[in-house]
PDB file of N, CA and C in Angstrom:
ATOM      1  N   UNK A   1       0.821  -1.194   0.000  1.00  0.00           N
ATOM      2  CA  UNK A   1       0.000   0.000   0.000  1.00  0.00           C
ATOM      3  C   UNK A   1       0.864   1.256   0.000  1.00  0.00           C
ATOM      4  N   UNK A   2       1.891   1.292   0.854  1.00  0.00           N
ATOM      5  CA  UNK A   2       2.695   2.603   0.867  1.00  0.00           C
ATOM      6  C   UNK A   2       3.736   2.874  -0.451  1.00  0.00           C
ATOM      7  N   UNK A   3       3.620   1.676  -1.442  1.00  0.00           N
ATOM      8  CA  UNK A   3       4.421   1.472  -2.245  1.00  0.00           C
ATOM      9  C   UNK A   3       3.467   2.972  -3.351  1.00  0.00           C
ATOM     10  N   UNK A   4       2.281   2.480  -3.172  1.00  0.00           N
ATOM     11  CA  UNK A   4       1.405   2.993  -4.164  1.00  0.00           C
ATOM     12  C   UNK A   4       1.640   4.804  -3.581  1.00  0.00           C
ATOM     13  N   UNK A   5       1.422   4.670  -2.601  1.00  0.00           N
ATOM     14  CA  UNK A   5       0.797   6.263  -2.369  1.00  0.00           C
ATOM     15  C   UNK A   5       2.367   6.839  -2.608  1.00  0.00           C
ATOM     16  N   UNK A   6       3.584   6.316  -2.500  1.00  0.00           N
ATOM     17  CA  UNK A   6       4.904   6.470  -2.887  1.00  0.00           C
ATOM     18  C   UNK A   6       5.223   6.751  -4.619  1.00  0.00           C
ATOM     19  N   UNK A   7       4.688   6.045  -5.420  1.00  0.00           N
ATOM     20  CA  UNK A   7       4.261   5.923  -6.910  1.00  0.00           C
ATOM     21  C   UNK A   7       3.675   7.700  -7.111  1.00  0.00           C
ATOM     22  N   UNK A   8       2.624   7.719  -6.452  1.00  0.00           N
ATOM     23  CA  UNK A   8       1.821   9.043  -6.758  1.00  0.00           C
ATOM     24  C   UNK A   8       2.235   9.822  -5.997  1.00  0.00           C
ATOM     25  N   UNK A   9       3.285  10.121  -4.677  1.00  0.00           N
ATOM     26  CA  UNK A   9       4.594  11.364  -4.441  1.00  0.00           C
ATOM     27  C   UNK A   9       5.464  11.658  -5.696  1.00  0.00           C
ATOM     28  N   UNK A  10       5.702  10.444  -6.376  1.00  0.00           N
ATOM     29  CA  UNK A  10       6.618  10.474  -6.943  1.00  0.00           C
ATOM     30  C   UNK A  10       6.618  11.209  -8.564  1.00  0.00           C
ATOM     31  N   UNK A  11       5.260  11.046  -8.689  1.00  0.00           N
ATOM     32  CA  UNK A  11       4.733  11.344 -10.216  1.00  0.00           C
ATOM     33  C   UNK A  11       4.362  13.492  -9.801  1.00  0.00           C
ATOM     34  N   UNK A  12       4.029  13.521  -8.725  1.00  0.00           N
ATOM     35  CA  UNK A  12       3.921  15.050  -9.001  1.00  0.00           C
ATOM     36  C   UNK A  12       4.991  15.788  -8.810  1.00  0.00           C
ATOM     37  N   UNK A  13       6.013  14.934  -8.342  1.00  0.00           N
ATOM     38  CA  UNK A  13       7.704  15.789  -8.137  1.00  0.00           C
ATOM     39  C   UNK A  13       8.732  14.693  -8.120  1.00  0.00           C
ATOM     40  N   UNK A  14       9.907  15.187  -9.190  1.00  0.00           N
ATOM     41  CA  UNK A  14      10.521  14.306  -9.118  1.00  0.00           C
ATOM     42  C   UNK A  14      11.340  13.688  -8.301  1.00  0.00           C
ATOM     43  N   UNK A  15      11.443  15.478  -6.721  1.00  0.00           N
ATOM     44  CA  UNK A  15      12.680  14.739  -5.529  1.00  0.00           C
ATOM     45  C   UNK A  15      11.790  14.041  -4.654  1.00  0.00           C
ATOM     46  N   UNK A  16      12.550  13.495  -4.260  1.00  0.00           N
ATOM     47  CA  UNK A  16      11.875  12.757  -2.601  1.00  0.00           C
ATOM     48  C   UNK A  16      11.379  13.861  -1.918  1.00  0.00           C
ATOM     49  N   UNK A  17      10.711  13.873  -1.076  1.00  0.00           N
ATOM     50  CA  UNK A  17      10.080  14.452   0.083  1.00  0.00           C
ATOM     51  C   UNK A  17      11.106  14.492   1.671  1.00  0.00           C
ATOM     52  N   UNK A  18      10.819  15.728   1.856  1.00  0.00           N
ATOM     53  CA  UNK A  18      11.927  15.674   2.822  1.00  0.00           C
ATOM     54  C   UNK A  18      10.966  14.986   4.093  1.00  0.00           C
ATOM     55  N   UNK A  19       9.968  14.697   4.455  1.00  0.00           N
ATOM     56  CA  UNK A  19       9.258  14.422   5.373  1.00  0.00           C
ATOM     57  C   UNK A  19       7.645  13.165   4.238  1.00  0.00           C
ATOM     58  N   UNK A  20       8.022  12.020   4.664  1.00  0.00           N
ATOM     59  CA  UNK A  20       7.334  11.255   4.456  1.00  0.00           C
ATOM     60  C   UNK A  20       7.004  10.729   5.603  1.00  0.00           C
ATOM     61  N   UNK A  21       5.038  10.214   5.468  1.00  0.00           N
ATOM     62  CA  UNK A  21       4.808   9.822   6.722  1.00  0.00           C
ATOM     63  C   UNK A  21       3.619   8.014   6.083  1.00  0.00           C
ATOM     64  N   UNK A  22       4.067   7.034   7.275  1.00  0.00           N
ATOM     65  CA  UNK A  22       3.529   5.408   7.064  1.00  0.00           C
ATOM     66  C   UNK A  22       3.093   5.728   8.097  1.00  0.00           C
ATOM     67  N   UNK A  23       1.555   4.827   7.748  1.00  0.00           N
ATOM     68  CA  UNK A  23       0.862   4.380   9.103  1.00  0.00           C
ATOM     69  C   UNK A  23       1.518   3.162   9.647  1.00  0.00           C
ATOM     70  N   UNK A  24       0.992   2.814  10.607  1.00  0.00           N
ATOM     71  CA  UNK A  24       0.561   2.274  11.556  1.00  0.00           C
ATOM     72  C   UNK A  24       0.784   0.868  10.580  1.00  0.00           C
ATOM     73  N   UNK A  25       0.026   0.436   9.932  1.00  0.00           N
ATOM     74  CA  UNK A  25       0.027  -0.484   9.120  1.00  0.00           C
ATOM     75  C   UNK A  25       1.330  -1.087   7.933  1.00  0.00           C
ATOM     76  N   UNK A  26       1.454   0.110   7.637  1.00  0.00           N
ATOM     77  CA  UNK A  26       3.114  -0.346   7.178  1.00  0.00           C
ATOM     78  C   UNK A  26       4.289   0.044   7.513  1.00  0.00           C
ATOM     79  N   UNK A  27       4.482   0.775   8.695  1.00  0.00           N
ATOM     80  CA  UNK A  27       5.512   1.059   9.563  1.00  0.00           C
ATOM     81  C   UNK A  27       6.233  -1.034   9.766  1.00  0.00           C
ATOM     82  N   UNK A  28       7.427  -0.436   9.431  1.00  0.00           N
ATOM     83  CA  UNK A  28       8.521  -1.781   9.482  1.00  0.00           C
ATOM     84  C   UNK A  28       9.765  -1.151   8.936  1.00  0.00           C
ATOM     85  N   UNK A  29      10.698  -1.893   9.755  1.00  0.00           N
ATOM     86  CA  UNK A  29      11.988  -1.461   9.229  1.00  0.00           C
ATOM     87  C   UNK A  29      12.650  -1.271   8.083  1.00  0.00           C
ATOM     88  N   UNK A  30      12.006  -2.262   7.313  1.00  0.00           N
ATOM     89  CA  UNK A  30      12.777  -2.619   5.562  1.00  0.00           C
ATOM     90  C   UNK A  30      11.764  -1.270   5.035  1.00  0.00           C
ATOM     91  N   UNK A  31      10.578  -1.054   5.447  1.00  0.00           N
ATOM     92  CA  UNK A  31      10.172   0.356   4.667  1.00  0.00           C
ATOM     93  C   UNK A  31      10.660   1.436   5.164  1.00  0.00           C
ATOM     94  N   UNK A  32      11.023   2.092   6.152  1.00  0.00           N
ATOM     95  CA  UNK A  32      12.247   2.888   6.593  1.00  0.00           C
ATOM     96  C   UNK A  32      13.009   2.994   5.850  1.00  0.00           C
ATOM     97  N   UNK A  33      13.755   2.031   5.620  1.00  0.00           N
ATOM     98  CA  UNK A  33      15.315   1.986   4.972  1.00  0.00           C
ATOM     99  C   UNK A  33      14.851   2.027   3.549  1.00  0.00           C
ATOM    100  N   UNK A  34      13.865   1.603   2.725  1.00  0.00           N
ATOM    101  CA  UNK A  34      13.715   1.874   1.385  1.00  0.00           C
ATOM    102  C   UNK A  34      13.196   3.241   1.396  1.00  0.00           C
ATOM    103  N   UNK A  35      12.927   3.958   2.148  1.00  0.00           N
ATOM    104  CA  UNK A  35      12.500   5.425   1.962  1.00  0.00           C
ATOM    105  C   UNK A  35      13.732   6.207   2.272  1.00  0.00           C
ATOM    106  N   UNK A  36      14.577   5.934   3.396  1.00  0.00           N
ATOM    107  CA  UNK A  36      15.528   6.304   3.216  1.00  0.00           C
ATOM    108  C   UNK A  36      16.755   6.134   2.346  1.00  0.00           C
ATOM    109  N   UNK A  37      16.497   5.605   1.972  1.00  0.00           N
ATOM    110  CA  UNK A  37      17.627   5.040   0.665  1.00  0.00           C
ATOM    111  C   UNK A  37      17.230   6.016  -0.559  1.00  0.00           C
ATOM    112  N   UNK A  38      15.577   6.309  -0.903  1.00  0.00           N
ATOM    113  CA  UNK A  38      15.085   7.011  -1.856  1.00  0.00           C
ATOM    114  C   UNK A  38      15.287   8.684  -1.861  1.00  0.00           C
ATOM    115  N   UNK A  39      15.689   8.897  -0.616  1.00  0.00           N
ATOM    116  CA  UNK A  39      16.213  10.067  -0.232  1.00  0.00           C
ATOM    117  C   UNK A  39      15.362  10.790   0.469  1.00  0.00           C
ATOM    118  N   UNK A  40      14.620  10.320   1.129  1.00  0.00           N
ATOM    119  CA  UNK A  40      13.794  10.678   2.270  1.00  0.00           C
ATOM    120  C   UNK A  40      14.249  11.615   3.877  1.00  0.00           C
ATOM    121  N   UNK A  41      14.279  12.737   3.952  1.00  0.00           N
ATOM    122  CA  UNK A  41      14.726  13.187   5.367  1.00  0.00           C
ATOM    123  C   UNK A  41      14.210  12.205   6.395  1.00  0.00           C
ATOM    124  N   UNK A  42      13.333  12.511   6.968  1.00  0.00           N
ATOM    125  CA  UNK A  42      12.471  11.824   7.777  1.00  0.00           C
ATOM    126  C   UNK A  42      11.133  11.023   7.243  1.00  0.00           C
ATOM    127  N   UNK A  43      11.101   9.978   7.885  1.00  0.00           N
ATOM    128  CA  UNK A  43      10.336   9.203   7.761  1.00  0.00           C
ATOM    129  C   UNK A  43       9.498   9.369   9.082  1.00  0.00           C
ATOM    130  N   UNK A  44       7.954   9.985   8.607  1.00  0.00           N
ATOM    131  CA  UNK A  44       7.173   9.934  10.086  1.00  0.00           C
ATOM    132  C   UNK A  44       6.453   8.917   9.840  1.00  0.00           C
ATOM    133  N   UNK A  45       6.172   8.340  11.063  1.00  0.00           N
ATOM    134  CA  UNK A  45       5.385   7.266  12.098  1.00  0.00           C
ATOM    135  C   UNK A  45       4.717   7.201  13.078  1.00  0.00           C
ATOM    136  N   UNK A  46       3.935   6.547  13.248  1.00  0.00           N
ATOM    137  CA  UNK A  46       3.105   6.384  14.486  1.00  0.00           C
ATOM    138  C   UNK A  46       4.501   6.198  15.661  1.00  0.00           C
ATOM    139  N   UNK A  47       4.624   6.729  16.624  1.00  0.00           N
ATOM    140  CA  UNK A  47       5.031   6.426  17.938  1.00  0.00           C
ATOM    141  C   UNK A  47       5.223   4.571  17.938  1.00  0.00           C
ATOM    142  N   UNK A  48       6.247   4.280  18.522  1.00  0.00           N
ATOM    143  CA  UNK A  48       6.252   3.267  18.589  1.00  0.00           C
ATOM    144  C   UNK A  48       5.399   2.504  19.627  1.00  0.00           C
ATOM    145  N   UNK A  49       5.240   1.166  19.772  1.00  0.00           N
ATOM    146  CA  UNK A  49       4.012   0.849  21.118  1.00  0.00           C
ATOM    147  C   UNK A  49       5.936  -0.367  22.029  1.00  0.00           C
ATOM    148  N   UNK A  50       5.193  -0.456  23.133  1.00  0.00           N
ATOM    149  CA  UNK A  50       5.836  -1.791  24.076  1.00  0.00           C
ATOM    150  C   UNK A  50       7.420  -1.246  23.954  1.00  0.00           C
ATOM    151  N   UNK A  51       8.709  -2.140  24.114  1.00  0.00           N
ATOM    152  CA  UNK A  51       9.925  -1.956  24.785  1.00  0.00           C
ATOM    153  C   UNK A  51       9.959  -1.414  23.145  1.00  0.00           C
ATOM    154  N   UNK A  52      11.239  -0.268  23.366  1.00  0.00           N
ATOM    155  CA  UNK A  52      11.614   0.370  21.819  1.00  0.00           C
ATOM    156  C   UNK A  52      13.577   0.215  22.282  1.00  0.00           C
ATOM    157  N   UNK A  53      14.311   0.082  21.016  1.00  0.00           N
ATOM    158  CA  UNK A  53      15.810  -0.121  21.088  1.00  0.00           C
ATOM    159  C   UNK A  53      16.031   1.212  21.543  1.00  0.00           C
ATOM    160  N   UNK A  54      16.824   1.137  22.435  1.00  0.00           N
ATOM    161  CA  UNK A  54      17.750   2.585  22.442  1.00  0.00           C
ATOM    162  C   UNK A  54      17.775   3.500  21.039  1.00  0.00           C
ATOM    163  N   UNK A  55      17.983   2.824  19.737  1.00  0.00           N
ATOM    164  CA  UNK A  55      17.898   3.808  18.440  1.00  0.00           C
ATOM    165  C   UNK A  55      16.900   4.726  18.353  1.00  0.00           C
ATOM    166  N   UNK A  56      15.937   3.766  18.535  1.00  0.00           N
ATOM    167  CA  UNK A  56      14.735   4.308  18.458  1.00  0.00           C
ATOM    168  C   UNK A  56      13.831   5.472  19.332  1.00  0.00           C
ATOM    169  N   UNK A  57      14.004   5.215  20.404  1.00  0.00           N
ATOM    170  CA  UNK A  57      14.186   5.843  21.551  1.00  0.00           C
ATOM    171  C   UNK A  57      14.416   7.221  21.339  1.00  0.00           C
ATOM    172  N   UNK A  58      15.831   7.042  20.964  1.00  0.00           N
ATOM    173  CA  UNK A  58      16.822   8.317  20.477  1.00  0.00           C
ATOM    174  C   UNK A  58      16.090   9.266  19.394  1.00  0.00           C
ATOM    175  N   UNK A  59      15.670   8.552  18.521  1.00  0.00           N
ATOM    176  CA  UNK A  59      15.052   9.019  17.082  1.00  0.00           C
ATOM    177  C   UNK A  59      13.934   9.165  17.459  1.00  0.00           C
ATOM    178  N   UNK A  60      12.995   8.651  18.451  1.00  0.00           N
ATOM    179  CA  UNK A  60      11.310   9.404  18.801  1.00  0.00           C
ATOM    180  C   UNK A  60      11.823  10.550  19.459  1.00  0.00           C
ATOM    181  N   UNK A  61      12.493  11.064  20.225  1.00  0.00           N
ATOM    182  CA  UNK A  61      13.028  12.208  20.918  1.00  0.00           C
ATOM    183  C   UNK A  61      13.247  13.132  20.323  1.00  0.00           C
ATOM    184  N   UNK A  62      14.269  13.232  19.143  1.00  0.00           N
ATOM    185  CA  UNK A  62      14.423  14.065  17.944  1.00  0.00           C
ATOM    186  C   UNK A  62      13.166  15.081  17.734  1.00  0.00           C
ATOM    187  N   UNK A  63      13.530  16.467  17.870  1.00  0.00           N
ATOM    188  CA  UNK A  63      12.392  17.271  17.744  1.00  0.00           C
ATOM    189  C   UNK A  63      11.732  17.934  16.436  1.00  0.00           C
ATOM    190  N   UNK A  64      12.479  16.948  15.247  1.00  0.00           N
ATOM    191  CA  UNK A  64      11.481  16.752  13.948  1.00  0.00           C
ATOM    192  C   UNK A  64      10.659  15.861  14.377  1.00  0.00           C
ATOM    193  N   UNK A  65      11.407  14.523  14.855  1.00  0.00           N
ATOM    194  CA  UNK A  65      10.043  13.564  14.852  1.00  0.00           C
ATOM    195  C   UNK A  65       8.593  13.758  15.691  1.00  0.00           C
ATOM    196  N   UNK A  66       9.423  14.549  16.550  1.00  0.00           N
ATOM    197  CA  UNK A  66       7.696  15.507  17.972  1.00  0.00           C
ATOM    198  C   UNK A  66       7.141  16.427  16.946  1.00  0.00           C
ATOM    199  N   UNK A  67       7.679  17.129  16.070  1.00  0.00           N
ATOM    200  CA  UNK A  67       7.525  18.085  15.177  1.00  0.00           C
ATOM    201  C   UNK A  67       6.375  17.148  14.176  1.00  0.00           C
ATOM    202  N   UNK A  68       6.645  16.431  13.736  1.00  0.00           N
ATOM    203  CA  UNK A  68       5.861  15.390  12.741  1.00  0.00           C
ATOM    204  C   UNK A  68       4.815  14.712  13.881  1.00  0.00           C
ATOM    205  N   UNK A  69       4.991  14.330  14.739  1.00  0.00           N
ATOM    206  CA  UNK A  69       3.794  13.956  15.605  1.00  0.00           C
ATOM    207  C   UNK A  69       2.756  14.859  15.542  1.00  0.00           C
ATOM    208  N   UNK A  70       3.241  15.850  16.024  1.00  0.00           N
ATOM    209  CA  UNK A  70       2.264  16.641  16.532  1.00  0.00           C
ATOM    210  C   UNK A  70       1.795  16.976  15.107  1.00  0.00           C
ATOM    211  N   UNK A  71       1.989  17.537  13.871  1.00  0.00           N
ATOM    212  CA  UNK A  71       1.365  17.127  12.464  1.00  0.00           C
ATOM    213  C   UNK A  71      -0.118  16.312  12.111  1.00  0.00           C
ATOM    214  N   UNK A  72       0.535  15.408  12.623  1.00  0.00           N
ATOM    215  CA  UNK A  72       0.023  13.989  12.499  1.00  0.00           C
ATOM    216  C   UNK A  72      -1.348  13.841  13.393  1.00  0.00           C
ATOM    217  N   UNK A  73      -1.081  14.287  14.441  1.00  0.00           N
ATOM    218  CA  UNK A  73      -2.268  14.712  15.533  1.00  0.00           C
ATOM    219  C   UNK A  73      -3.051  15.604  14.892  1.00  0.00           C
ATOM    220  N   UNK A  74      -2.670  16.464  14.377  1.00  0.00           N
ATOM    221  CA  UNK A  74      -3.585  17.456  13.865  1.00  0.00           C
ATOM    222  C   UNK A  74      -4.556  17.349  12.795  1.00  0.00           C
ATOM    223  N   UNK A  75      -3.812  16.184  12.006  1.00  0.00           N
ATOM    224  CA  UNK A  75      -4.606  15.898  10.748  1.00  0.00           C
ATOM    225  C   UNK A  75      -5.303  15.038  11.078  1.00  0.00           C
ATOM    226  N   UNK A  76      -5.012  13.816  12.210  1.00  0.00           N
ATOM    227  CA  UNK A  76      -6.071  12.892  12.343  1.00  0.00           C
ATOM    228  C   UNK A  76      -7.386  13.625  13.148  1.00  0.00           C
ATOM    229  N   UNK A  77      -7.350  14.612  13.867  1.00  0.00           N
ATOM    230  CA  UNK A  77      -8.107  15.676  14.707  1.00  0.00           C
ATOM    231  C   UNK A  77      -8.550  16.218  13.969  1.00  0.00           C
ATOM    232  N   UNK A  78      -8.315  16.869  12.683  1.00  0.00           N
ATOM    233  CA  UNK A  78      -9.289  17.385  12.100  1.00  0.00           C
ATOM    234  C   UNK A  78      -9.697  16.406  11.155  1.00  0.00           C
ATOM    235  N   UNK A  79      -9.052  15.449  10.809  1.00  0.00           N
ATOM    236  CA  UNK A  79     -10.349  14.517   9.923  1.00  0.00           C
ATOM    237  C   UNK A  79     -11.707  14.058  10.755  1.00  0.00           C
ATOM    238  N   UNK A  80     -11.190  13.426  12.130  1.00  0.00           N
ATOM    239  CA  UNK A  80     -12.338  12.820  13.022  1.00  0.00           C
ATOM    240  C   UNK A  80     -13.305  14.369  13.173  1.00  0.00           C
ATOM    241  N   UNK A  81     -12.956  15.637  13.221  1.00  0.00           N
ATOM    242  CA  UNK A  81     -14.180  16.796  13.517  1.00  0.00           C
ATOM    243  C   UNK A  81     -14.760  16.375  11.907  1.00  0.00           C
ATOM    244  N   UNK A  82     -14.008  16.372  11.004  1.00  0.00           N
ATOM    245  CA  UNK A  82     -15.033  16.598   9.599  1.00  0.00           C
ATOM    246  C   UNK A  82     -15.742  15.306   9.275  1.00  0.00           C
ATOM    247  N   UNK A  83     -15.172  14.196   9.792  1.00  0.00           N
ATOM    248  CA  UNK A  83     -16.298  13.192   9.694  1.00  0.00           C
ATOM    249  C   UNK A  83     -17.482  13.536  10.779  1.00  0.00           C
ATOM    250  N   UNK A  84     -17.748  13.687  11.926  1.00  0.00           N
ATOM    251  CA  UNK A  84     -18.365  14.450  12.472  1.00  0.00           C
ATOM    252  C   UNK A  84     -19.140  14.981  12.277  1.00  0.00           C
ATOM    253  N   UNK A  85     -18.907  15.915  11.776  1.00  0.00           N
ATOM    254  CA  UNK A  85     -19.694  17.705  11.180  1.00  0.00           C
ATOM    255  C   UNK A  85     -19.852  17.067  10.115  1.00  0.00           C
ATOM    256  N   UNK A  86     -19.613  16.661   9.518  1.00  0.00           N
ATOM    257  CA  UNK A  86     -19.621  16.479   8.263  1.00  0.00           C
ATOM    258  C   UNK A  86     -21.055  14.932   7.546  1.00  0.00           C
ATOM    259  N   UNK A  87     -20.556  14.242   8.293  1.00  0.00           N
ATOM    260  CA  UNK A  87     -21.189  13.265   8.128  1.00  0.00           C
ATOM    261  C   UNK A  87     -20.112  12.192   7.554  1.00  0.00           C
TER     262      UNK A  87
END
């Protein structure tokens, strides 16, 4: 799935994105590293859940990645008001 919505980043500009963001659903390491390899700054993610490596740890701390959280909060917050209001 992230392959696809990656396909259609890719077709309206030809650089990488300095800030790409995977759900929940395809958050995994080998997609990390193929986004970073594609030339990806950051790769945002859901927060990790249960024990996280020291790397990781390190890299949720990083105040792009709080920077991209809090993003991320915002857009899922205003989708849930417009389904809502919205119907």
């Amino acid at each position: 799935m992230w392959k696809h919505r990656w396909n259609a980043t890719k077709r309206r500009s030809e650089n990488a994105p300095e800030v790409y963001g995977l759900d929940r659903g395809c958050f995994g390491e080998e997609n990390i590293e193929v986004c970073e390899q594609r030339g990806v700054a950051l790769v945002q993610y859901p927060a990790a859940r249960g024990m996280k490596t020291a790397e990781r740890e390190s890299h949720e701390r990083n105040p792009a990645f709080k920077e991209g959280q809090r993003f991320r909060a915002g857009i899922e917050g205003a989708s849930a008001y417009c389904s809502a209001v919205g119907g």
